[in-house]
PDB file of N, CA and C in Angstrom:
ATOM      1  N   UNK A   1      -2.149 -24.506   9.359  1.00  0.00           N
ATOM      2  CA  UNK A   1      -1.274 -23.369   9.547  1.00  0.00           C
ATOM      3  C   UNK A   1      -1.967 -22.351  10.449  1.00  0.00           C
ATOM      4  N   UNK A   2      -1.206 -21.472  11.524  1.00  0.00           N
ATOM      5  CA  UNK A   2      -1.798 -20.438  12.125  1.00  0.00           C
ATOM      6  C   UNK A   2      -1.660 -19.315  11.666  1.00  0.00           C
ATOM      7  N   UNK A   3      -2.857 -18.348  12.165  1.00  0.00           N
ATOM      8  CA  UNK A   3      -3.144 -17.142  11.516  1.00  0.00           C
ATOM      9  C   UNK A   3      -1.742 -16.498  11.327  1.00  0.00           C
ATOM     10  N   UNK A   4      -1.182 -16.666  12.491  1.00  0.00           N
ATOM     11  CA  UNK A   4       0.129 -15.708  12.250  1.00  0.00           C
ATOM     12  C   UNK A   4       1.194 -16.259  11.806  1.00  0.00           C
ATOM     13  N   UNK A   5       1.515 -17.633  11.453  1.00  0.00           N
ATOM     14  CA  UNK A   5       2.258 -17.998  10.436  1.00  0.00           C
ATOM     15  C   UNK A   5       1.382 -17.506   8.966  1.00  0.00           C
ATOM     16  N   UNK A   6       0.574 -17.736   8.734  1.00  0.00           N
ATOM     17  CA  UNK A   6       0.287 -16.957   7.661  1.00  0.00           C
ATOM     18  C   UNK A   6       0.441 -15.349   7.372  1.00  0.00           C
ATOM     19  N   UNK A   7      -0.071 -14.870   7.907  1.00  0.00           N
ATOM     20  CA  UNK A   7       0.740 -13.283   7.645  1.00  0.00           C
ATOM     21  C   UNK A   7       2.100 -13.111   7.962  1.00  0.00           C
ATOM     22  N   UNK A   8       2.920 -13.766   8.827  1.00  0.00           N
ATOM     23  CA  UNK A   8       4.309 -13.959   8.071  1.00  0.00           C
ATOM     24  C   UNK A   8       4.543 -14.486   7.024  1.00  0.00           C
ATOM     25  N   UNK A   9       4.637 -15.266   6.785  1.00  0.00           N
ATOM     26  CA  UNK A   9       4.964 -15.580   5.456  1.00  0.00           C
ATOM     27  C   UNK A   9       4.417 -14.983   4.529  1.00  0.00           C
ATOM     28  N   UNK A  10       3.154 -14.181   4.423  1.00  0.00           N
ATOM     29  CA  UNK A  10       2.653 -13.676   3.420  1.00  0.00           C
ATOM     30  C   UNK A  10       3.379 -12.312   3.091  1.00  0.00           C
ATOM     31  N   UNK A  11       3.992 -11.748   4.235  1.00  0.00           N
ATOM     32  CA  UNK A  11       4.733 -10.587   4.893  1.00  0.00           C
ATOM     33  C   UNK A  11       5.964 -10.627   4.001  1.00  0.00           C
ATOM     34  N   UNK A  12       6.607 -11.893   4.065  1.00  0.00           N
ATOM     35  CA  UNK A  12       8.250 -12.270   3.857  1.00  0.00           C
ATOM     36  C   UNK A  12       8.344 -12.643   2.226  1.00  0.00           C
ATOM     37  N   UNK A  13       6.734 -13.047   1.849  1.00  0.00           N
ATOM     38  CA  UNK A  13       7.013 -13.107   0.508  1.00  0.00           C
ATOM     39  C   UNK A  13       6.813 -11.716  -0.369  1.00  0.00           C
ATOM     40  N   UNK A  14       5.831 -10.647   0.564  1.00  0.00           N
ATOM     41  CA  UNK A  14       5.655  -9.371   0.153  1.00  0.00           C
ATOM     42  C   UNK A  14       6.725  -8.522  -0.149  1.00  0.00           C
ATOM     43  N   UNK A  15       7.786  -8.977   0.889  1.00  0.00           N
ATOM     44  CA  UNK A  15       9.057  -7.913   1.284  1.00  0.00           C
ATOM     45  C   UNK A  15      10.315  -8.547  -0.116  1.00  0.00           C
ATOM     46  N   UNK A  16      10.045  -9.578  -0.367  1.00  0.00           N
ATOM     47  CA  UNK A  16      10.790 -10.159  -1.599  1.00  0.00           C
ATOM     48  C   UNK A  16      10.338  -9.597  -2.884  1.00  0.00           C
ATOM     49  N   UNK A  17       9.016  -9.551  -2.591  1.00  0.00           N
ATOM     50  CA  UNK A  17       8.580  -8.767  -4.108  1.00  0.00           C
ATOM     51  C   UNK A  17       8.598  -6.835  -4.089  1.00  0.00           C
ATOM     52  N   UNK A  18       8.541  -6.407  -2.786  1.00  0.00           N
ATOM     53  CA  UNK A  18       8.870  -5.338  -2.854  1.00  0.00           C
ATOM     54  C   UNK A  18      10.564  -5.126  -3.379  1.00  0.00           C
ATOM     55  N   UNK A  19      11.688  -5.917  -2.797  1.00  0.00           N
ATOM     56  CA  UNK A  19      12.464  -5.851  -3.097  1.00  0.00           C
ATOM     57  C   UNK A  19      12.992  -5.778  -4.843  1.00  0.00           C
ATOM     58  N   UNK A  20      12.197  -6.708  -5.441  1.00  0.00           N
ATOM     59  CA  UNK A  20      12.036  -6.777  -7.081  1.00  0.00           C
ATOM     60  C   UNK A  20      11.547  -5.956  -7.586  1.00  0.00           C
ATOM     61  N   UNK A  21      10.792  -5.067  -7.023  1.00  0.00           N
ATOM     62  CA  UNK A  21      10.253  -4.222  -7.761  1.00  0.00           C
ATOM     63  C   UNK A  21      10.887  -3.113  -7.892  1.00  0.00           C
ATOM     64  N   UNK A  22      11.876  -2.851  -7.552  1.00  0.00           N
ATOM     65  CA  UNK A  22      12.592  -1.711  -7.315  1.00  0.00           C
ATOM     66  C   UNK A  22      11.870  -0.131  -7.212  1.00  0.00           C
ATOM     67  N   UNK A  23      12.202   0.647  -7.885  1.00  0.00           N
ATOM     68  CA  UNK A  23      11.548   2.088  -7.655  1.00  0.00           C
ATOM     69  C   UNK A  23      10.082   2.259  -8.396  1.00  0.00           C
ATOM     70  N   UNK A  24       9.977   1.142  -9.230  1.00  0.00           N
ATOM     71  CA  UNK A  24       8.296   0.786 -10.011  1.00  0.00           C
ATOM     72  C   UNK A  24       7.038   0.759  -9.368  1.00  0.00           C
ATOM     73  N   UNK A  25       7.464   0.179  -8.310  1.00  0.00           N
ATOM     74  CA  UNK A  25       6.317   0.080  -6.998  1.00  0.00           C
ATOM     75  C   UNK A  25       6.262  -0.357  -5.978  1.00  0.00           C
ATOM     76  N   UNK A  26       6.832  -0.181  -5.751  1.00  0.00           N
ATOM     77  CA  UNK A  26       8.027  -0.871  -4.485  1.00  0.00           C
ATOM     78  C   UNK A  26       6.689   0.066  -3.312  1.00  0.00           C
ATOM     79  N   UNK A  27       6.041   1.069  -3.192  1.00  0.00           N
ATOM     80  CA  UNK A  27       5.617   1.562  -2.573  1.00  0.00           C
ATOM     81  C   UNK A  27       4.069   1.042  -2.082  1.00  0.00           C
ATOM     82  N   UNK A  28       3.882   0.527  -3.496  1.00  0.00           N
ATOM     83  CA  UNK A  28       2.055  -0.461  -3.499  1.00  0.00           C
ATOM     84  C   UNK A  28       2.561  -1.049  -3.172  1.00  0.00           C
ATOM     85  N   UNK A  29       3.518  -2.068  -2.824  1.00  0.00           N
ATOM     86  CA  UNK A  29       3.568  -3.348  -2.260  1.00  0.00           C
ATOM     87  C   UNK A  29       3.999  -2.819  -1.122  1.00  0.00           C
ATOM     88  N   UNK A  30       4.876  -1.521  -0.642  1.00  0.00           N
ATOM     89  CA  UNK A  30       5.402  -1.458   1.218  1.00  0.00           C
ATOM     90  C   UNK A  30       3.873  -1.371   2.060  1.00  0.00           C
ATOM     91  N   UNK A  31       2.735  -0.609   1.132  1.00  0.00           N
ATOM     92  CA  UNK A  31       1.535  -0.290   1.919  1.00  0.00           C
ATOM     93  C   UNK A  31       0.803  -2.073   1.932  1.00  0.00           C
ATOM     94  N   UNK A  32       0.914  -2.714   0.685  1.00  0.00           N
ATOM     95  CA  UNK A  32       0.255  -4.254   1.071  1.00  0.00           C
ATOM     96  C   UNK A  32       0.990  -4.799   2.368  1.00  0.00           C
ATOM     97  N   UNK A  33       2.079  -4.655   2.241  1.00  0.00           N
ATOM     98  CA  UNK A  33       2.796  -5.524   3.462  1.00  0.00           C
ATOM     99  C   UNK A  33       2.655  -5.096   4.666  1.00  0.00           C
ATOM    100  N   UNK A  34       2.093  -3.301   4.698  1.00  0.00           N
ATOM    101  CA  UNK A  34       1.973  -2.952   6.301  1.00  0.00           C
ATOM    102  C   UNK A  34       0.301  -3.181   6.368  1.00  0.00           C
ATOM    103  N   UNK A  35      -0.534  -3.546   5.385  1.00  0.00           N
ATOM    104  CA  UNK A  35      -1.637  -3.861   5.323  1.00  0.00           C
ATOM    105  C   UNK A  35      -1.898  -5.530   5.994  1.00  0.00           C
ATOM    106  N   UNK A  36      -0.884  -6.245   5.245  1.00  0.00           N
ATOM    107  CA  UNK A  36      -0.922  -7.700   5.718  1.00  0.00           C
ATOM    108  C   UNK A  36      -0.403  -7.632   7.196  1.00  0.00           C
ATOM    109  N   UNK A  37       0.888  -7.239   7.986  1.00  0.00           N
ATOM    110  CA  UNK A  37       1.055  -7.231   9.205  1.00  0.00           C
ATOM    111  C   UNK A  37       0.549  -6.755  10.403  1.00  0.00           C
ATOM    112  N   UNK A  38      -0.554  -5.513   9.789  1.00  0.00           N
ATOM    113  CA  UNK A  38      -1.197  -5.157  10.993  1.00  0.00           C
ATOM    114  C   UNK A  38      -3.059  -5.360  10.748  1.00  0.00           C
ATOM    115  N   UNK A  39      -3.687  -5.838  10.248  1.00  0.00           N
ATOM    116  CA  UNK A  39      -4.729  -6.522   9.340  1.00  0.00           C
ATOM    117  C   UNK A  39      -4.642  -7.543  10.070  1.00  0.00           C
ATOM    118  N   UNK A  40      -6.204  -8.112   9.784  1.00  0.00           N
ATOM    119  CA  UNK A  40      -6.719  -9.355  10.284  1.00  0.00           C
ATOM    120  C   UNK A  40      -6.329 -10.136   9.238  1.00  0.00           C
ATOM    121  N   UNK A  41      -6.465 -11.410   9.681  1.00  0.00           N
ATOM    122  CA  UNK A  41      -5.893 -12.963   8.762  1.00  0.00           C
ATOM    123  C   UNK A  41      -6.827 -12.953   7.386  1.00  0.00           C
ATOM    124  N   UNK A  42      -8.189 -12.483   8.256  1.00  0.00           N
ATOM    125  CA  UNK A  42      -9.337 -12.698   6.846  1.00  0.00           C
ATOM    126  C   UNK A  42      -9.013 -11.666   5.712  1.00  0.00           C
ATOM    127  N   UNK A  43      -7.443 -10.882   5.844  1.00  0.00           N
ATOM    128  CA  UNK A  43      -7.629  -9.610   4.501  1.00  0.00           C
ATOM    129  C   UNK A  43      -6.960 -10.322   3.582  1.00  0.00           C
ATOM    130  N   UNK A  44      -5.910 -11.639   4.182  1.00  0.00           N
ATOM    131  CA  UNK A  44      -4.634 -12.107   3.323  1.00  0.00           C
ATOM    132  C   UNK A  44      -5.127 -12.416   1.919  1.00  0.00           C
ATOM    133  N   UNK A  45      -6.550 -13.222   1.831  1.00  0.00           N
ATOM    134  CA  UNK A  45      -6.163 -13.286   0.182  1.00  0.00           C
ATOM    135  C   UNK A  45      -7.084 -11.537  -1.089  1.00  0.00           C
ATOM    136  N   UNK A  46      -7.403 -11.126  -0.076  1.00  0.00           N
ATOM    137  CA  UNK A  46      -7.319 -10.082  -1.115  1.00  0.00           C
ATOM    138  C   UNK A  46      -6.302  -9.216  -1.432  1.00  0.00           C
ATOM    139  N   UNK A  47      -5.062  -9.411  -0.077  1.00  0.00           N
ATOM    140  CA  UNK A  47      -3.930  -8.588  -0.366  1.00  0.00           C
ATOM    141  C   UNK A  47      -3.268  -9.563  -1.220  1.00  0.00           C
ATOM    142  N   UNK A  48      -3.065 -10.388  -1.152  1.00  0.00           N
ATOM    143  CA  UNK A  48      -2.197 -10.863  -2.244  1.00  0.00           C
ATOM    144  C   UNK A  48      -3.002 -11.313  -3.735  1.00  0.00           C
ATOM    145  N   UNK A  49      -4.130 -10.967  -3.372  1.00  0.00           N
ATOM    146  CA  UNK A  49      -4.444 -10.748  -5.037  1.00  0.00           C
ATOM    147  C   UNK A  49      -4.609  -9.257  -5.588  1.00  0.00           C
ATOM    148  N   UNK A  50      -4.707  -8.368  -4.330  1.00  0.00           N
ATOM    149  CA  UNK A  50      -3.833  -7.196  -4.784  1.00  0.00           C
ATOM    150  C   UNK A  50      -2.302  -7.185  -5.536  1.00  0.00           C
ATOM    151  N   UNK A  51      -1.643  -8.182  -4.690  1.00  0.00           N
ATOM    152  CA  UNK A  51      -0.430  -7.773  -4.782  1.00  0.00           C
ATOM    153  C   UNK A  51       0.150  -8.653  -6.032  1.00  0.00           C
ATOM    154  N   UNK A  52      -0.561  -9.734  -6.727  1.00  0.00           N
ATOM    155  CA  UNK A  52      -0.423 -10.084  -7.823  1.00  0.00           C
ATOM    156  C   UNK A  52      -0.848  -9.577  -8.682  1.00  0.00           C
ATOM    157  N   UNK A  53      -1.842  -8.556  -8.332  1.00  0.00           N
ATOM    158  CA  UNK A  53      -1.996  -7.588  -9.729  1.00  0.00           C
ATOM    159  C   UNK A  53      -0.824  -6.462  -9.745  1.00  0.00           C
ATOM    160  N   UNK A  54      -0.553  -5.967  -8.862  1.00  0.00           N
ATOM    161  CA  UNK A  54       0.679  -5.336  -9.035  1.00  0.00           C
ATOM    162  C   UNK A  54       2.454  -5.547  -9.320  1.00  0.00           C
ATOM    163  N   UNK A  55       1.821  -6.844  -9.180  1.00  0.00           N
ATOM    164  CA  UNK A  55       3.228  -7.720  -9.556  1.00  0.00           C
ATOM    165  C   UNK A  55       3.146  -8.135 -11.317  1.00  0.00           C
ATOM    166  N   UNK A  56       1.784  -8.058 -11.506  1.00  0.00           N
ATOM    167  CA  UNK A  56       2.189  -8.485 -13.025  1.00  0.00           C
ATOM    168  C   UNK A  56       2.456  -7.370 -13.790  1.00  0.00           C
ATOM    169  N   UNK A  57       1.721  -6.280 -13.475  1.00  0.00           N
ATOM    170  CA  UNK A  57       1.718  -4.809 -13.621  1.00  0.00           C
ATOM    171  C   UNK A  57       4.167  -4.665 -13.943  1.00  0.00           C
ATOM    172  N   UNK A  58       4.019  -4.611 -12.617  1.00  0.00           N
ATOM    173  CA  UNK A  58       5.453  -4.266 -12.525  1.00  0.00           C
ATOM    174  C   UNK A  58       6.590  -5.362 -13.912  1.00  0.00           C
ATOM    175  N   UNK A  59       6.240  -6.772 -13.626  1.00  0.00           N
ATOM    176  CA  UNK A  59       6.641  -7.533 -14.723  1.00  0.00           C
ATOM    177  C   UNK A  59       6.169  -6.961 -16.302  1.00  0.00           C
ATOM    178  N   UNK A  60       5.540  -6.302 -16.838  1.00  0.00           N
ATOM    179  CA  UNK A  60       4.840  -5.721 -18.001  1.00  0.00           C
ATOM    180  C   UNK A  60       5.437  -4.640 -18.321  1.00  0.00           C
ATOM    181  N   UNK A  61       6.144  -4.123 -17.312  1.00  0.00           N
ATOM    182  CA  UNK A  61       6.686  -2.737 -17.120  1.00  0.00           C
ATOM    183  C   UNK A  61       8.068  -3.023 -17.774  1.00  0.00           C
ATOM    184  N   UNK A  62       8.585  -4.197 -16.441  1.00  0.00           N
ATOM    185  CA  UNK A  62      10.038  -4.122 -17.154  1.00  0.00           C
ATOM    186  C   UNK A  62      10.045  -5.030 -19.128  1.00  0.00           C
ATOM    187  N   UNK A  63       9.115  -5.773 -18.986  1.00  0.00           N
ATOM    188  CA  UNK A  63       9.050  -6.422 -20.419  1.00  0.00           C
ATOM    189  C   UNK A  63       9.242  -5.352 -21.377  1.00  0.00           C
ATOM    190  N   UNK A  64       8.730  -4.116 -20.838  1.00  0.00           N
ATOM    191  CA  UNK A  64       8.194  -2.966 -22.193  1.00  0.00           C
ATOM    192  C   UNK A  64       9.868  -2.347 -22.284  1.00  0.00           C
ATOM    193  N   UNK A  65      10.049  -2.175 -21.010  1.00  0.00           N
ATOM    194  CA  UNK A  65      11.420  -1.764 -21.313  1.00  0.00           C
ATOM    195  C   UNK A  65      12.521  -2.278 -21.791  1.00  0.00           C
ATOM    196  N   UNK A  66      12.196  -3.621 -21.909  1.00  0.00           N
ATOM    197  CA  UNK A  66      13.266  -4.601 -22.506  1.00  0.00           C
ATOM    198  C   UNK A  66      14.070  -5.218 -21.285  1.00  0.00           C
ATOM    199  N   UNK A  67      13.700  -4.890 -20.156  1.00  0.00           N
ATOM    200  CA  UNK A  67      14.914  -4.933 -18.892  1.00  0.00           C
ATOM    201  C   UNK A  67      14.643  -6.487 -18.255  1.00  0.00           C
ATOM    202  N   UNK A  68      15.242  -7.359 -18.739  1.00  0.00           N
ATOM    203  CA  UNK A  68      14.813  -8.887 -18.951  1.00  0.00           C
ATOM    204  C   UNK A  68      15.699  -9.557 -17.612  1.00  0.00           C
ATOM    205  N   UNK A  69      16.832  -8.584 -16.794  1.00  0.00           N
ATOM    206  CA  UNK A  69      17.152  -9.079 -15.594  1.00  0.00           C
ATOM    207  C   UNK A  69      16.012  -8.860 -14.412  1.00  0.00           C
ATOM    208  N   UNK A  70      15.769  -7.726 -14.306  1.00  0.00           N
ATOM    209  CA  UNK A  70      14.462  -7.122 -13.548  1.00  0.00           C
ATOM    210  C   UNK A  70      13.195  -7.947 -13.565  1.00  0.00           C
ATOM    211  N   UNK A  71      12.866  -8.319 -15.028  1.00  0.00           N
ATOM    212  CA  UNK A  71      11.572  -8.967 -15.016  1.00  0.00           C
ATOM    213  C   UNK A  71      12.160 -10.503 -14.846  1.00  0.00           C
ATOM    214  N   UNK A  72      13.038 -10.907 -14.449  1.00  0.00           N
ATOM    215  CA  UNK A  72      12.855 -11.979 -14.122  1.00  0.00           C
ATOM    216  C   UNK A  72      12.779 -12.107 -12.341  1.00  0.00           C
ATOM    217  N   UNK A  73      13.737 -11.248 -11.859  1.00  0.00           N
ATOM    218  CA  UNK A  73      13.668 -11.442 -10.132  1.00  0.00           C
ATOM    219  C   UNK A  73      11.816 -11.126  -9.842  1.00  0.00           C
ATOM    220  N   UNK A  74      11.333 -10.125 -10.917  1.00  0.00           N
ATOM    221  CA  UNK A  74       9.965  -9.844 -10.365  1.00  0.00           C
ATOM    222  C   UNK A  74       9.005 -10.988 -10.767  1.00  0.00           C
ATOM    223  N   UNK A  75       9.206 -11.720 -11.733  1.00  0.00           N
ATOM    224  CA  UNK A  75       8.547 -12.976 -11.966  1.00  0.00           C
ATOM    225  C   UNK A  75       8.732 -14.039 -11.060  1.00  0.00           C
ATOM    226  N   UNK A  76       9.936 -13.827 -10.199  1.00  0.00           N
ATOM    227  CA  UNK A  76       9.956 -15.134  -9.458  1.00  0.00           C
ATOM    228  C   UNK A  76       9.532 -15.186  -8.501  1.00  0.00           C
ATOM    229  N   UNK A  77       9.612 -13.476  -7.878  1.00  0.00           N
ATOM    230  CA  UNK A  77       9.020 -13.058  -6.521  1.00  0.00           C
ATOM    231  C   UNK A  77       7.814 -13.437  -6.707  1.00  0.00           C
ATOM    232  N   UNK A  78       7.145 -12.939  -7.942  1.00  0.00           N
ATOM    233  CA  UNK A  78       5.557 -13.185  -7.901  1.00  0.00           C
ATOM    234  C   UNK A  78       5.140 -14.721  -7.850  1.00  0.00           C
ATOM    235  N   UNK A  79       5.886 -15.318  -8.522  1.00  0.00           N
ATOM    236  CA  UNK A  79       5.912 -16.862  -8.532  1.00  0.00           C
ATOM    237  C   UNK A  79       5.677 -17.828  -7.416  1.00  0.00           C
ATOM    238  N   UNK A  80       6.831 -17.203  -6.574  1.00  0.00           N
ATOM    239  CA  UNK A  80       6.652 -18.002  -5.163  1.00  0.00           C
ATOM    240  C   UNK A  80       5.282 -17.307  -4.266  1.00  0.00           C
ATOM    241  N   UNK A  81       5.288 -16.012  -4.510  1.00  0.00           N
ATOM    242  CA  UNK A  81       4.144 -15.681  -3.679  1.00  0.00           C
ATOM    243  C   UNK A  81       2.795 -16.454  -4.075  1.00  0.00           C
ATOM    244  N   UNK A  82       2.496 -16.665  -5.571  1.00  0.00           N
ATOM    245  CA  UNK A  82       1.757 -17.001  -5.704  1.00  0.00           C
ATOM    246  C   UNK A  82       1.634 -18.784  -5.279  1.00  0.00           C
ATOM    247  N   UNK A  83       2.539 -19.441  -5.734  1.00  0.00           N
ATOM    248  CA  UNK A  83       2.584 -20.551  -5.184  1.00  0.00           C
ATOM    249  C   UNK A  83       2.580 -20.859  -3.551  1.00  0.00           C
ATOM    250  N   UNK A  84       3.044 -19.588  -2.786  1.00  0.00           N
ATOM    251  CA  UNK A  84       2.782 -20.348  -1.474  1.00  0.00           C
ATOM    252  C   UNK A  84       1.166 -19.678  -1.305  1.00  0.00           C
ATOM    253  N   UNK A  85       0.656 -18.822  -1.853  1.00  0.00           N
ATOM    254  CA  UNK A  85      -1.044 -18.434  -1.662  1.00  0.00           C
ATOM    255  C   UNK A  85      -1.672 -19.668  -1.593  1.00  0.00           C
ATOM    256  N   UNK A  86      -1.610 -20.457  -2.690  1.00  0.00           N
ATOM    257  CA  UNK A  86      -2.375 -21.311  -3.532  1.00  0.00           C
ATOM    258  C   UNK A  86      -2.096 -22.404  -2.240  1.00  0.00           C
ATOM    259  N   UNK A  87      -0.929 -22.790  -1.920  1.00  0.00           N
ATOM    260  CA  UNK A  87      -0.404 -23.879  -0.820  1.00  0.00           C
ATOM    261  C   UNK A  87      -1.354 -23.697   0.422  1.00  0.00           C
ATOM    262  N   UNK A  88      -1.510 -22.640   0.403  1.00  0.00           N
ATOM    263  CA  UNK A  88      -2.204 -22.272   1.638  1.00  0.00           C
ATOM    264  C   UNK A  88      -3.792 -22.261   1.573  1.00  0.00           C
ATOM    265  N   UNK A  89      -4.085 -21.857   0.985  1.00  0.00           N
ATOM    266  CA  UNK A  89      -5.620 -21.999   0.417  1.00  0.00           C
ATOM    267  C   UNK A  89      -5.959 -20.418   0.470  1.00  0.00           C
ATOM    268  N   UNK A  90      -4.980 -19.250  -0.129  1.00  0.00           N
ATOM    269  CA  UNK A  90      -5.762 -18.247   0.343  1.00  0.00           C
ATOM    270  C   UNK A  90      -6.271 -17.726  -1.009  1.00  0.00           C
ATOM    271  N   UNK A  91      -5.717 -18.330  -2.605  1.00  0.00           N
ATOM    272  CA  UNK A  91      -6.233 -18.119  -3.281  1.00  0.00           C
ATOM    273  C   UNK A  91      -6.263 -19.183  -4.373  1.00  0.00           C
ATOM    274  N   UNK A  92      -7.127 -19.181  -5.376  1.00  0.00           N
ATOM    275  CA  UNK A  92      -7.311 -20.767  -6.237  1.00  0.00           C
ATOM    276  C   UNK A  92      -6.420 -20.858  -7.176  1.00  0.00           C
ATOM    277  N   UNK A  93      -5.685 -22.189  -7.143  1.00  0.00           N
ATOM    278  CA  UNK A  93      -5.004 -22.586  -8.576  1.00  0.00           C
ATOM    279  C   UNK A  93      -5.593 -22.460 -10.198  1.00  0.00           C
ATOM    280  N   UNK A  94      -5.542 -21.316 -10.187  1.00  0.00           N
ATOM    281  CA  UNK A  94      -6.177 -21.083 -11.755  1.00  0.00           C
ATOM    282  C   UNK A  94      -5.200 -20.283 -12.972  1.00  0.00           C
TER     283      UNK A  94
END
């Protein structure tokens, strides 16, 4: 894969989870994503292990609130992000 297919896609899966996150944090993830697009290739897997900590964060959030539609679009966003990380090698299957 090339550098810049990777920060797209890392970009497009950011902008999906910003989207899930609604007004929770929608803002830590707009700064990861302008972090991943204008950033070198070598930042991608600490932003998205930034951005999976803020994704579980946000999923914990809606759990507490009971809001079980929310935490699921944000579980899935995080889901795929994390699964295409791992596809890619930018962070380990663990």
């Amino acid at each position: 894969m090339t550098q810049d297919y990777l920060i797209g896609e890392v970009s497009i899966y950011l902008q999906r989870l910003e989207a899930a996150a609604g007004h929770q944090a929608a803002d830590d993830v707009t700064r990861l994503r302008r972090e991943v697009e204008a950033g070198p290739a070598a930042g991608l897997a600490a932003a998205v292990a930034r951005a999976l900590a803020v994704a579980d964060g946000i999923c914990w959030a809606s759990l507490g609130r009971g809001d079980a539609e929310a935490f699921l679009g944000q579980a899935r966003a995080s889901a795929d992000l994390w699964q295409f990380a791992v596809s890619a090698r930018l962070i380990a299957d663990s």
